[in-house]
N, C-alpha and C. Protein backbone atom coordinates (compact mmCIF):
# COMPACT_ATOMS: atom_id res chain seq x y z
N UNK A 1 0.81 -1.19 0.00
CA UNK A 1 0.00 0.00 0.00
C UNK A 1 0.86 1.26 0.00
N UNK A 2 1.92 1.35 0.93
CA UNK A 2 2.96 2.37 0.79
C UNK A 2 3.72 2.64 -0.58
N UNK A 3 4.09 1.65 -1.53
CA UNK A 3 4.69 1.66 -2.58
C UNK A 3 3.61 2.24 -3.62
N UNK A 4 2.05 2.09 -3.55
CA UNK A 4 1.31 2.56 -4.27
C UNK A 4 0.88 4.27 -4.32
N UNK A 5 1.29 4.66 -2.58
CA UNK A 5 0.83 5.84 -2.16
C UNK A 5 2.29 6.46 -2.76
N UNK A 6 3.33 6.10 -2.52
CA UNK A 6 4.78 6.75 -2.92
C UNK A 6 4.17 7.08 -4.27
N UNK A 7 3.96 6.36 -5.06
CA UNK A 7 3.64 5.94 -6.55
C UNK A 7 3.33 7.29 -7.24
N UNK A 8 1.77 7.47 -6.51
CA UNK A 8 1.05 8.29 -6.79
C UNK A 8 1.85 9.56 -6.73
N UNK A 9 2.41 9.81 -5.17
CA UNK A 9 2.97 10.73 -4.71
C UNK A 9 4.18 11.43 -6.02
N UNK A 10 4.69 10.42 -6.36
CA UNK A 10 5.36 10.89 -6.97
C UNK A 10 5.35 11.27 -8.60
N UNK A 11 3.89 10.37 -8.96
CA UNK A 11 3.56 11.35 -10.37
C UNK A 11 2.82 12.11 -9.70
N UNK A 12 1.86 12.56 -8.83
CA UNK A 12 2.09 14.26 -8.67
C UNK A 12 2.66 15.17 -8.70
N UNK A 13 4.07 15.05 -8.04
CA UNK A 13 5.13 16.05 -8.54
C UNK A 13 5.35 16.53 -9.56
N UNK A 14 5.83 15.23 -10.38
CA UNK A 14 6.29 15.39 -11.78
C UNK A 14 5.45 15.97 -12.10
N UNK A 15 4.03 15.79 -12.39
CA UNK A 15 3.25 16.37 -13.47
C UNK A 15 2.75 18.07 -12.64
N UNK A 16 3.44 18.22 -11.39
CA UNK A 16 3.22 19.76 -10.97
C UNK A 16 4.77 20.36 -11.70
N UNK A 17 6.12 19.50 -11.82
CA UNK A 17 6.78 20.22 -12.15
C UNK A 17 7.49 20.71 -13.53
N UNK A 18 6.02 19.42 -14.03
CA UNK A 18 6.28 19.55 -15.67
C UNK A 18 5.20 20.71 -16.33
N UNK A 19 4.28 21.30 -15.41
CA UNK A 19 3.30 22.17 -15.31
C UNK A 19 3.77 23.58 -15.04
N UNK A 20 4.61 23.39 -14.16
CA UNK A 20 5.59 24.59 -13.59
C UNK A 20 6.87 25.24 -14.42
N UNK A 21 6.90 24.14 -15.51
CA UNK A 21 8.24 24.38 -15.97
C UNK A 21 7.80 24.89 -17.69
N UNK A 22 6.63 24.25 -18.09
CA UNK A 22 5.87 24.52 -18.98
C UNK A 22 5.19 26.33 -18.99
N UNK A 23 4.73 26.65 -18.01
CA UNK A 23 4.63 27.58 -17.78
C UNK A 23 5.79 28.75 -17.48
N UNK A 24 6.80 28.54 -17.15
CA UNK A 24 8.03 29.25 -16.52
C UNK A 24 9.17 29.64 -17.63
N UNK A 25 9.21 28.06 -18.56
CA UNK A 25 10.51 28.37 -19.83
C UNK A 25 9.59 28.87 -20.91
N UNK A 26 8.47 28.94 -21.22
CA UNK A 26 8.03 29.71 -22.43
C UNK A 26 8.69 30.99 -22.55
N UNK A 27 8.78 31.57 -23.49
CA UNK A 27 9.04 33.04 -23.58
C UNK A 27 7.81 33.88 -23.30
N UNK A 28 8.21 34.95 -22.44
CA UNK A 28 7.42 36.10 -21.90
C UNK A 28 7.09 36.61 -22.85
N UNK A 29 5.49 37.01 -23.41
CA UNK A 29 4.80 37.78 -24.42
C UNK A 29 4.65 39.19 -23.70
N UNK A 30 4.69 40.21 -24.28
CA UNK A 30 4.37 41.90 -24.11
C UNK A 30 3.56 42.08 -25.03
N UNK A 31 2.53 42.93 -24.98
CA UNK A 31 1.27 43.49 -25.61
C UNK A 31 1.79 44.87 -26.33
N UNK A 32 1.47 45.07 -27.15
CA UNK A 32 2.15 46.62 -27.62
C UNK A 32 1.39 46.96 -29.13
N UNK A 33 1.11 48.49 -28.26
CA UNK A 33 -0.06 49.09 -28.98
C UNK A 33 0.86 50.54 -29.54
N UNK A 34 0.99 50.02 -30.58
CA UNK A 34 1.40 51.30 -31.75
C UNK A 34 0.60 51.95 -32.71
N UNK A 35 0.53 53.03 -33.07
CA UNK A 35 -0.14 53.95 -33.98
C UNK A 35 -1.31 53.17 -34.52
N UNK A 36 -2.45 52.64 -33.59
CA UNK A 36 -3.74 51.98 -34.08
C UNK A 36 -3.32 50.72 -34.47
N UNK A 37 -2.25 50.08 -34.17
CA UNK A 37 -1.54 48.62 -34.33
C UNK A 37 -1.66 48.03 -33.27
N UNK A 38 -2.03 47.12 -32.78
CA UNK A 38 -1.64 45.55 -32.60
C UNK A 38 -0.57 44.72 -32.24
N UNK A 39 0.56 44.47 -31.27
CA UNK A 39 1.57 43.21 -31.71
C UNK A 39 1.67 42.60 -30.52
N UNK A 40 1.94 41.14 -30.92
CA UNK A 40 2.68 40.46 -29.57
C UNK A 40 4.19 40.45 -29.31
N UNK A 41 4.82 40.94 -29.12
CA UNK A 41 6.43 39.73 -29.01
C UNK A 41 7.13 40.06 -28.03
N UNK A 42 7.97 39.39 -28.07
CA UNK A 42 8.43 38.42 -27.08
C UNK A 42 10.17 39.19 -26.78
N UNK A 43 10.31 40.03 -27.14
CA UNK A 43 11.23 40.96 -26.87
C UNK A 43 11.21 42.05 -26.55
N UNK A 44 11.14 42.62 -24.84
CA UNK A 44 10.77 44.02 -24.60
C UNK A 44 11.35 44.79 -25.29
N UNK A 45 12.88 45.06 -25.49
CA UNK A 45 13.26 45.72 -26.36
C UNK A 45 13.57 46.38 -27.48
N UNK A 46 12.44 45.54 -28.03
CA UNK A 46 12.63 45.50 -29.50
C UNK A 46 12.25 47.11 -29.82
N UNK A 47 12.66 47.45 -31.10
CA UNK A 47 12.57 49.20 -30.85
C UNK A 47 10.92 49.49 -31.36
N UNK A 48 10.57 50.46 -31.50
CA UNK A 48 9.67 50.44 -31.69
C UNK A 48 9.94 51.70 -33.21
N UNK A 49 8.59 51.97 -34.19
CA UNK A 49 8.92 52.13 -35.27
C UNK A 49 9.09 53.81 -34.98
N UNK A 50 9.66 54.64 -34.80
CA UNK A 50 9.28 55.95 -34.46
C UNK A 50 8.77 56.96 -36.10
N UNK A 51 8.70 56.10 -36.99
CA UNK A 51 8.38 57.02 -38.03
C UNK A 51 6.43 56.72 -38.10
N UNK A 52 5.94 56.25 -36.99
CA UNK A 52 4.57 56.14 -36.85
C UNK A 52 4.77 57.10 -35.74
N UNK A 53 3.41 57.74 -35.47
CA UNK A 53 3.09 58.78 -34.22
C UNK A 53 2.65 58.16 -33.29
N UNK A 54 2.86 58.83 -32.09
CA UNK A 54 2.42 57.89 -30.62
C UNK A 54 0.98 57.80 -30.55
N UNK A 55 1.33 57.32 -29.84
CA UNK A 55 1.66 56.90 -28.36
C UNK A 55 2.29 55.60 -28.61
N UNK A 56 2.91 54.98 -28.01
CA UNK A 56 3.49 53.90 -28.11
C UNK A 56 3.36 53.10 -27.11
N UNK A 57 2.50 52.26 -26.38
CA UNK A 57 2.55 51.64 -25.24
C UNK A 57 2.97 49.39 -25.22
N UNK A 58 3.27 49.50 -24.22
CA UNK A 58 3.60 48.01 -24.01
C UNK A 58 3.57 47.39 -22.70
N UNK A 59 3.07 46.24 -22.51
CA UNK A 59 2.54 46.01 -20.96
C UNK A 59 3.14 44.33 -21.29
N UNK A 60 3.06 43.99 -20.09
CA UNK A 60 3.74 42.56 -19.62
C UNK A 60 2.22 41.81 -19.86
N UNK A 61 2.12 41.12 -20.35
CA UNK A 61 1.25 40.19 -20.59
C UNK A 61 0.95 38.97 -19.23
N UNK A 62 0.10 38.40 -18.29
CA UNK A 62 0.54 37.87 -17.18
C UNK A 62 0.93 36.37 -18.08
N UNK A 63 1.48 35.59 -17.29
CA UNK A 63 1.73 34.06 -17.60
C UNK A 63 1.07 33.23 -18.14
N UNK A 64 -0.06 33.35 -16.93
CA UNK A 64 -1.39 32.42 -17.02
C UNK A 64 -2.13 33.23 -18.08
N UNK A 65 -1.66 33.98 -19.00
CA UNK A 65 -3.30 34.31 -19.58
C UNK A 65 -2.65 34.04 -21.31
N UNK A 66 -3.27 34.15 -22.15
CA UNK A 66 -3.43 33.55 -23.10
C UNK A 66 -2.87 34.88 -23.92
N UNK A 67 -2.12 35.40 -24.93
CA UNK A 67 -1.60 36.26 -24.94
C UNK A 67 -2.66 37.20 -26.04
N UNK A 68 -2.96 36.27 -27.15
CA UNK A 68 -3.73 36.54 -27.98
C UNK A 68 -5.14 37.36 -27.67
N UNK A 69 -5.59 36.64 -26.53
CA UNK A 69 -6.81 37.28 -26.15
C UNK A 69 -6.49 38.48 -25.05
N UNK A 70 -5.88 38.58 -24.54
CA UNK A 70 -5.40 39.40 -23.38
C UNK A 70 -5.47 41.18 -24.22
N UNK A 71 -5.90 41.40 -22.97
CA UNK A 71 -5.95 42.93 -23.51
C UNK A 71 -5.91 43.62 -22.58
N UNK A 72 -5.12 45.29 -22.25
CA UNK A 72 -4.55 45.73 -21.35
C UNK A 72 -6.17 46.56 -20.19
N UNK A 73 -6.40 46.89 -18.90
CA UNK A 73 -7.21 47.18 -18.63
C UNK A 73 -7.43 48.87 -18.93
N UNK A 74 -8.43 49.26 -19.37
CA UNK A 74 -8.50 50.83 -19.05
C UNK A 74 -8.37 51.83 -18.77
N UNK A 75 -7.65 51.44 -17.01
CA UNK A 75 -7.09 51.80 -15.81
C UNK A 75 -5.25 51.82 -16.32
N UNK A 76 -5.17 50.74 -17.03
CA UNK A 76 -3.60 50.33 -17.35
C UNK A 76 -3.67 51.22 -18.21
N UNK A 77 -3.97 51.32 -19.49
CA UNK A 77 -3.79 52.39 -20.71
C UNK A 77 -3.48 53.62 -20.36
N UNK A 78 -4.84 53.92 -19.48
CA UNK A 78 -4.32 55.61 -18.55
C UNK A 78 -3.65 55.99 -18.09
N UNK A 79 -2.79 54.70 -16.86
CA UNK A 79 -1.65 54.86 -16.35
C UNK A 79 -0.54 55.30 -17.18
N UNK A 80 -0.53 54.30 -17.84
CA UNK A 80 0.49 54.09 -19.30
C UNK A 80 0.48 55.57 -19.87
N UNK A 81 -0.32 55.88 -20.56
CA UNK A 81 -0.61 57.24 -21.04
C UNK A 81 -0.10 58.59 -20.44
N UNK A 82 -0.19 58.49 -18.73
CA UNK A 82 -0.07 59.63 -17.81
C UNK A 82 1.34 59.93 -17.70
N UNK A 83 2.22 58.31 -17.73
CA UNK A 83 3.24 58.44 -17.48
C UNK A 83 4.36 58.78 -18.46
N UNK A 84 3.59 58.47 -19.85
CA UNK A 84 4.40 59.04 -20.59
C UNK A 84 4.38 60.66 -20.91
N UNK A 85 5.03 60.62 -22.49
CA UNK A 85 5.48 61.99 -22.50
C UNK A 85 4.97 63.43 -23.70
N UNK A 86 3.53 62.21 -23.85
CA UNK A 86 2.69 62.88 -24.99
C UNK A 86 1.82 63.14 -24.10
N UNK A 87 1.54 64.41 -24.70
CA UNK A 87 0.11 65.10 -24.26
C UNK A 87 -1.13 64.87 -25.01
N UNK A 88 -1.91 64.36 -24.68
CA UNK A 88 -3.06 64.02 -25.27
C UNK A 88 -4.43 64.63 -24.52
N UNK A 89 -5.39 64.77 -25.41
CA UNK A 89 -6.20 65.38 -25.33
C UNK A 89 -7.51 64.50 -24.46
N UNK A 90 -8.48 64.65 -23.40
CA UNK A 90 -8.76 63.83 -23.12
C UNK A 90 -9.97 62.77 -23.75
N UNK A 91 -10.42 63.28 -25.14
CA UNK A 91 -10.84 62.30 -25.96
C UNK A 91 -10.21 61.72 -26.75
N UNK A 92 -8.83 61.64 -26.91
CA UNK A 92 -8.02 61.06 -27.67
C UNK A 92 -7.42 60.40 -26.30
N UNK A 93 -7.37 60.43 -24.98
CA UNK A 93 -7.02 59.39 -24.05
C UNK A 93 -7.98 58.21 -24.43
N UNK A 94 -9.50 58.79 -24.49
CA UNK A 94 -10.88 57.26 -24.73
C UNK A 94 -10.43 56.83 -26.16
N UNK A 95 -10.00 57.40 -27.10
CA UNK A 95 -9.70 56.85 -28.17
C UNK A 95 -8.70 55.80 -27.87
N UNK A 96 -7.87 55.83 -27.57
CA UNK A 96 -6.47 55.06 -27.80
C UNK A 96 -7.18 54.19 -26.43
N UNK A 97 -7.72 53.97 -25.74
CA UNK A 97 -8.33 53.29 -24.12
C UNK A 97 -9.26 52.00 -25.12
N UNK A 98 -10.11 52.65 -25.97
CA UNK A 98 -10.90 52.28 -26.58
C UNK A 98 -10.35 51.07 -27.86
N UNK A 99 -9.09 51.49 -28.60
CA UNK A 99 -8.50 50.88 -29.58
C UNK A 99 -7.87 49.86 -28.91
N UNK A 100 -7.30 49.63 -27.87
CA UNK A 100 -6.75 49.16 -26.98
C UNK A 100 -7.23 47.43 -26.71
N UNK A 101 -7.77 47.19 -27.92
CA UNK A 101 -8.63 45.79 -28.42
C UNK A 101 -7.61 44.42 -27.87
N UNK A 102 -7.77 43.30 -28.03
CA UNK A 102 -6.61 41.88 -27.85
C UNK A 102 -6.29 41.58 -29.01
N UNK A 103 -5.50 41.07 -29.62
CA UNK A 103 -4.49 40.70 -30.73
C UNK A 103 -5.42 40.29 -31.40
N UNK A 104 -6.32 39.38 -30.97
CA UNK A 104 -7.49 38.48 -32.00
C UNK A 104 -8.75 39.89 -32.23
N UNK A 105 -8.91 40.43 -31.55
CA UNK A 105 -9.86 40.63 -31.57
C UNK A 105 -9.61 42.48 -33.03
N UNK A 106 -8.31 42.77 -32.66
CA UNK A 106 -7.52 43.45 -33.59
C UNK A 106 -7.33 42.76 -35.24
N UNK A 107 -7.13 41.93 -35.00
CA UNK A 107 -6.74 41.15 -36.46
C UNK A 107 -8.31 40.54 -36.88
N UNK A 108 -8.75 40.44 -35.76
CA UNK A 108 -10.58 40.19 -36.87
C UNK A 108 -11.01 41.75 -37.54
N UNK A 109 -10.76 42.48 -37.00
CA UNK A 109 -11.37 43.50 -37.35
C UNK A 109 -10.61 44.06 -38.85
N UNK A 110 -9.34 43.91 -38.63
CA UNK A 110 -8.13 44.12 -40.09
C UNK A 110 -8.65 43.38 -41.32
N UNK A 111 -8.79 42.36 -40.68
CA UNK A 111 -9.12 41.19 -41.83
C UNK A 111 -10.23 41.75 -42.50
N UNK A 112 -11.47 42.29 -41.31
CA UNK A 112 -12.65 42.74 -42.01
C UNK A 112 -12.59 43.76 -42.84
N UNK A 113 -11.71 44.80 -42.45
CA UNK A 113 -11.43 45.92 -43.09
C UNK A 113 -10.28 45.48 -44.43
N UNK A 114 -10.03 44.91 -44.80
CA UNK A 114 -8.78 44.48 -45.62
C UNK A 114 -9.79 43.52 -47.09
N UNK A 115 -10.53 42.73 -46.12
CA UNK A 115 -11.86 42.05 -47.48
C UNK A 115 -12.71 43.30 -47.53
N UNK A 116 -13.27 43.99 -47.09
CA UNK A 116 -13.93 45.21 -47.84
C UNK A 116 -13.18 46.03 -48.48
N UNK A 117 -12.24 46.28 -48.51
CA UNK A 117 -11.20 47.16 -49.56
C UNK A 117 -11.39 46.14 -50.46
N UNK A 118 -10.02 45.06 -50.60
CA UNK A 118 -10.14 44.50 -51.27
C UNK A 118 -11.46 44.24 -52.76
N UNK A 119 -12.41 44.27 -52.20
CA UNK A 119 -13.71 44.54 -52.80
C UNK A 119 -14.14 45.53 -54.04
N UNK A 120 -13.34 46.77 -53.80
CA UNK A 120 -13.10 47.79 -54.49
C UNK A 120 -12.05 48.24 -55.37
N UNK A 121 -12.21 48.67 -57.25
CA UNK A 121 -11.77 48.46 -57.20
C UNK A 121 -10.46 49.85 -57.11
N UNK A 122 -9.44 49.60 -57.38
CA UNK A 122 -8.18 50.82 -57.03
C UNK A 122 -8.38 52.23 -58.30
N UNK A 123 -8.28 51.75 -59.14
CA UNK A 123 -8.62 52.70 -60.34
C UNK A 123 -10.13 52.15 -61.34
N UNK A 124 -10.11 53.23 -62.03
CA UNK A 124 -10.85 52.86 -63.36
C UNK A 124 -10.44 52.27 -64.87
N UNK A 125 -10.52 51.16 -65.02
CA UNK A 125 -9.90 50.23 -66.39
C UNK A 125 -10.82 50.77 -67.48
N UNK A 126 -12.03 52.10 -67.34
CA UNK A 126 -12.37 52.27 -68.33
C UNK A 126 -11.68 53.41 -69.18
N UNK A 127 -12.27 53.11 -70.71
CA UNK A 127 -11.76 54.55 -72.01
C UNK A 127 -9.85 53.97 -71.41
N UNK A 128 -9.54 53.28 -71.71
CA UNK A 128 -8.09 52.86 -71.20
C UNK A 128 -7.56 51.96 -73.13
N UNK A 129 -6.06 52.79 -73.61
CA UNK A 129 -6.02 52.19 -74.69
C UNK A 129 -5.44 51.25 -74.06
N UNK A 130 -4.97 49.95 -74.92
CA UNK A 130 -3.44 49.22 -75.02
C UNK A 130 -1.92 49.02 -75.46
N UNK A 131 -1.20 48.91 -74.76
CA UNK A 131 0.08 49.77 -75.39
C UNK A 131 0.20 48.94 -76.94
N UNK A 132 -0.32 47.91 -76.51
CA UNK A 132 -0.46 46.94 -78.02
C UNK A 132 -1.28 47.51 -79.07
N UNK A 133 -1.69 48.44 -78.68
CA UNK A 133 -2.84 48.94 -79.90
C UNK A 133 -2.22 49.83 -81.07
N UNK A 134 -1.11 50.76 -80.13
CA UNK A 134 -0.04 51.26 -81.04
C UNK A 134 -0.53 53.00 -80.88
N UNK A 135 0.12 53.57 -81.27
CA UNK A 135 -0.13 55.21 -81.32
C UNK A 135 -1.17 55.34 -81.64
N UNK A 136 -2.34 56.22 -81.51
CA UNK A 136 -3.66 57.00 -82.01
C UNK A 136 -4.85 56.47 -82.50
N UNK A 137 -4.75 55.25 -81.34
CA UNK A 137 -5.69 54.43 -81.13
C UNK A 137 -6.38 54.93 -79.79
């Protein structure tokens, strides 16, 4: 009975420290919200593009949460916002609070906006000669 209770005992561990370790060696995701953009990754440092206009924000994503869906709180954006070094207006604080969407929920909306363009078309192909047609055609 002891050899069965050890047993147990000891795939509990394992599977707490294969749980622990699963969680711990992943790479750390950061949230980062650029000029009405979107990104995940996995390098705080990475620079950010400065030929887009701010605000530029980036937050630690927690462990346990799913990175994709995660989205920064309201309260966080403002903070974020206060502490930096743009002055913003305080309906352009609810704007950027507001844009402030989760990765998925950002890229559904792109996608949507990207098939309705798409849709349209760029110029007009009409009264258009062909260079094949030749001069004064």
């Amino acid at each position: 009975m002891k050899a069965k209770r050890r047993l147990f005992l000891a795939s509990v561990l394992l599977l707490i420290a294969v749980g622990l370790a699963v969680l711990f060696l992943r790479p750390r995701e950061y949230y980062r919200f650029h000029a009405g953009r979107v990104y995940l990754v996995t390098n705080p440092q990475m620079l950010f593009n400065s030929l887009r206009p701010p605000p530029c924000l980036q937050f630690d994503v927690p462990r346990w949460a799913r990175a994709a869906s995660w989205k920064p709180s309201a309260d966080q954006v403002r903070r974020e916002l206060a502490a930096g070094s743009t002055q913003l207006s305080p309906q352009e604080v609810e704007e950027v609070v507001h844009s402030c969407v989760s990765y998925n929920e950002w890229n559904a909306i792109a996608e949507r906006s990207g098939a309705a363009n798409r849709g349209q078309p760029v110029r007009s192909e009409t009264n258009r000669t062909s260079a094949a047609a030749g001069p004064g055609r």
